[in-house]
Protein backbone atom coordinates (compact mmCIF):
# COMPACT_ATOMS: atom_id res chain seq x y z
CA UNK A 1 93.32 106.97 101.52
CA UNK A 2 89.71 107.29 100.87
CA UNK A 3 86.70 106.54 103.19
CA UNK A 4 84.56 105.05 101.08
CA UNK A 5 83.63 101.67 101.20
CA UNK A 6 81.71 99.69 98.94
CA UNK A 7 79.73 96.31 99.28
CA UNK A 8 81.24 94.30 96.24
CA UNK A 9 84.08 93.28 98.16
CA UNK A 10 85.44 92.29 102.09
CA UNK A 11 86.35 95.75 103.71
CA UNK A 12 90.00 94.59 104.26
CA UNK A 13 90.70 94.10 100.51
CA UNK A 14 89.46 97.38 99.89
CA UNK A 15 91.94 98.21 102.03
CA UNK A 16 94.64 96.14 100.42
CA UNK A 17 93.83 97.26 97.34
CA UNK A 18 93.93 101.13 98.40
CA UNK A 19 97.41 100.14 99.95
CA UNK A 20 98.62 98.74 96.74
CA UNK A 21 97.25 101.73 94.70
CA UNK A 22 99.40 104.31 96.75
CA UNK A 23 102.47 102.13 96.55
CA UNK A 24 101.82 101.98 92.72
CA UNK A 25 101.02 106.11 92.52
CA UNK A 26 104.23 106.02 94.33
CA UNK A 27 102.71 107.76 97.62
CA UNK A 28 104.02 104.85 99.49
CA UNK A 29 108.01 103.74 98.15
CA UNK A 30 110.34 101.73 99.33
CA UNK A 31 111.39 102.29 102.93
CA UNK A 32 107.99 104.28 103.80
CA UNK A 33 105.94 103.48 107.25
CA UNK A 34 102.41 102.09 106.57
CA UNK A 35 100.22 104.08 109.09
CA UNK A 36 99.82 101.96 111.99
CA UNK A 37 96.63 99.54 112.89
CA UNK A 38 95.40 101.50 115.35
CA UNK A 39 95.72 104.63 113.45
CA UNK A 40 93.96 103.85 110.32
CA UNK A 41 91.10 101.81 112.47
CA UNK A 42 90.51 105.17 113.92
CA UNK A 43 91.23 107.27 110.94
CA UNK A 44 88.48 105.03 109.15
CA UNK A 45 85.95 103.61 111.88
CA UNK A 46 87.40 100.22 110.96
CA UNK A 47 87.89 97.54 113.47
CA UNK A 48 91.78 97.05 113.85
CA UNK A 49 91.54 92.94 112.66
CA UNK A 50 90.62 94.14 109.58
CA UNK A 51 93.40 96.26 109.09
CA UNK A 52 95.70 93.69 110.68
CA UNK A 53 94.25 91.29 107.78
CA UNK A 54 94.67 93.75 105.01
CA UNK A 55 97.99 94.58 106.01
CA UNK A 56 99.19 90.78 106.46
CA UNK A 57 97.93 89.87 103.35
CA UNK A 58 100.68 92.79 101.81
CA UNK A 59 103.18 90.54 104.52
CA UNK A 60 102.18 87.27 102.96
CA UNK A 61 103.34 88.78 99.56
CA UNK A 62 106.03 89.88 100.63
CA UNK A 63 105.17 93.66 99.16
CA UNK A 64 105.58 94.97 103.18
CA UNK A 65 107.74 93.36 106.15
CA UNK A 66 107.10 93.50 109.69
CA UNK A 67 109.68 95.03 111.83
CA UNK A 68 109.15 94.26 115.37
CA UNK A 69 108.23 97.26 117.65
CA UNK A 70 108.32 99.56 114.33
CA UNK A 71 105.41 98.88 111.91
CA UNK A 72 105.10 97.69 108.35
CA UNK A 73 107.45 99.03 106.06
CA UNK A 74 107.45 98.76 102.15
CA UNK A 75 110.03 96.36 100.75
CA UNK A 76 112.28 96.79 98.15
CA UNK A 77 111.24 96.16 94.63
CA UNK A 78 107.19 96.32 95.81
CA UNK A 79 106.56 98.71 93.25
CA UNK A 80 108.10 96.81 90.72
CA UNK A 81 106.82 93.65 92.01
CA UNK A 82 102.91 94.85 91.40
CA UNK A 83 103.63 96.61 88.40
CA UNK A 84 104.72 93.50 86.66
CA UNK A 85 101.53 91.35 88.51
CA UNK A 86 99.33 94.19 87.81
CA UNK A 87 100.16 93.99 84.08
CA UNK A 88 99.94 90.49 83.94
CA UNK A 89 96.50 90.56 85.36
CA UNK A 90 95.45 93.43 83.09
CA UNK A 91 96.46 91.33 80.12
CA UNK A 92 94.88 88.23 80.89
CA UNK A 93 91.73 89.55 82.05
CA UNK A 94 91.04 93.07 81.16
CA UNK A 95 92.21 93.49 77.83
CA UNK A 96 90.85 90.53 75.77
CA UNK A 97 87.32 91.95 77.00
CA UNK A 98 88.41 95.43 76.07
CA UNK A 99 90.01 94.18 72.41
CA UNK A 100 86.26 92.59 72.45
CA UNK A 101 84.43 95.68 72.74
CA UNK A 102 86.89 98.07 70.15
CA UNK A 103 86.20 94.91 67.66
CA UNK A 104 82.75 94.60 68.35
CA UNK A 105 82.37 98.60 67.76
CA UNK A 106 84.34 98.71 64.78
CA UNK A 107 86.90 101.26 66.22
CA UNK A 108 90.61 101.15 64.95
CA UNK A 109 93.55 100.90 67.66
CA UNK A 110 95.14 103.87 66.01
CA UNK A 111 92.51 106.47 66.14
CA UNK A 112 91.81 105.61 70.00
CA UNK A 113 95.42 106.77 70.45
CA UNK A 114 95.52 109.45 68.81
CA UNK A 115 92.19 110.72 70.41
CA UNK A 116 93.49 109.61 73.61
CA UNK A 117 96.75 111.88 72.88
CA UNK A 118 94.37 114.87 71.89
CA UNK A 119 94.54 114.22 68.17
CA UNK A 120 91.73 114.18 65.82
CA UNK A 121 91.80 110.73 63.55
């Protein structure tokens, strides 16, 4: 995880949201150990409720569990889980706005993919 904090946004959903990034990258899977309050409040210079908060808002969607004495742990399926939520967001928000722009710009679908894949149109 990163360092760098930004003022658009509360400090624990940055946090969240750097949480959900590695379990999407797949740095965190199913099974894995969040790093523990205490260590990432240190790690960071955070103060540990706003790790705590981060980390049960992951709880409260059921992407992590609490195990007594242990830690967090990833659940099950929390990859897949934020994938298809992730998606879902990206299609109802991002991409109209996006499909806005490419219109707006006169590009073609096609030739952005095939300059994406390297490919001259």
């Amino acid at each position: 995880m990163s360092a760098s904090w930004h003022d658009n946004s509360p400090i624990y959903r940055q946090l969240k949201a750097k949480v959900v990034g590695m379990m999407l990258d797949g740095a965190l899977q199913s099974g894995d150990a969040l790093p523990s309050v205490r260590q990432v409040a240190a790690d960071y210079q955070l103060n540990p409720i706003t790790v705590s908060r981060a980390y049960q808002e992951l709880v409260d969607e059921a992407l992590v569990e609490k195990r007594r004495g242990l830690g967090m742990y990833v659940l099950d399926g929390a990859r897949d889980k934020l994938l298809a939520s992730e998606r879902e967001r990206f299609m109802r928000e991002e991409w109209p706005a996006m499909l806005e722009r490419i219109t707006r710009l006169g590009l073609d679908v096609e030739q952005l993919l095939l300059a994406h894949k390297g490919a001259t149109p």
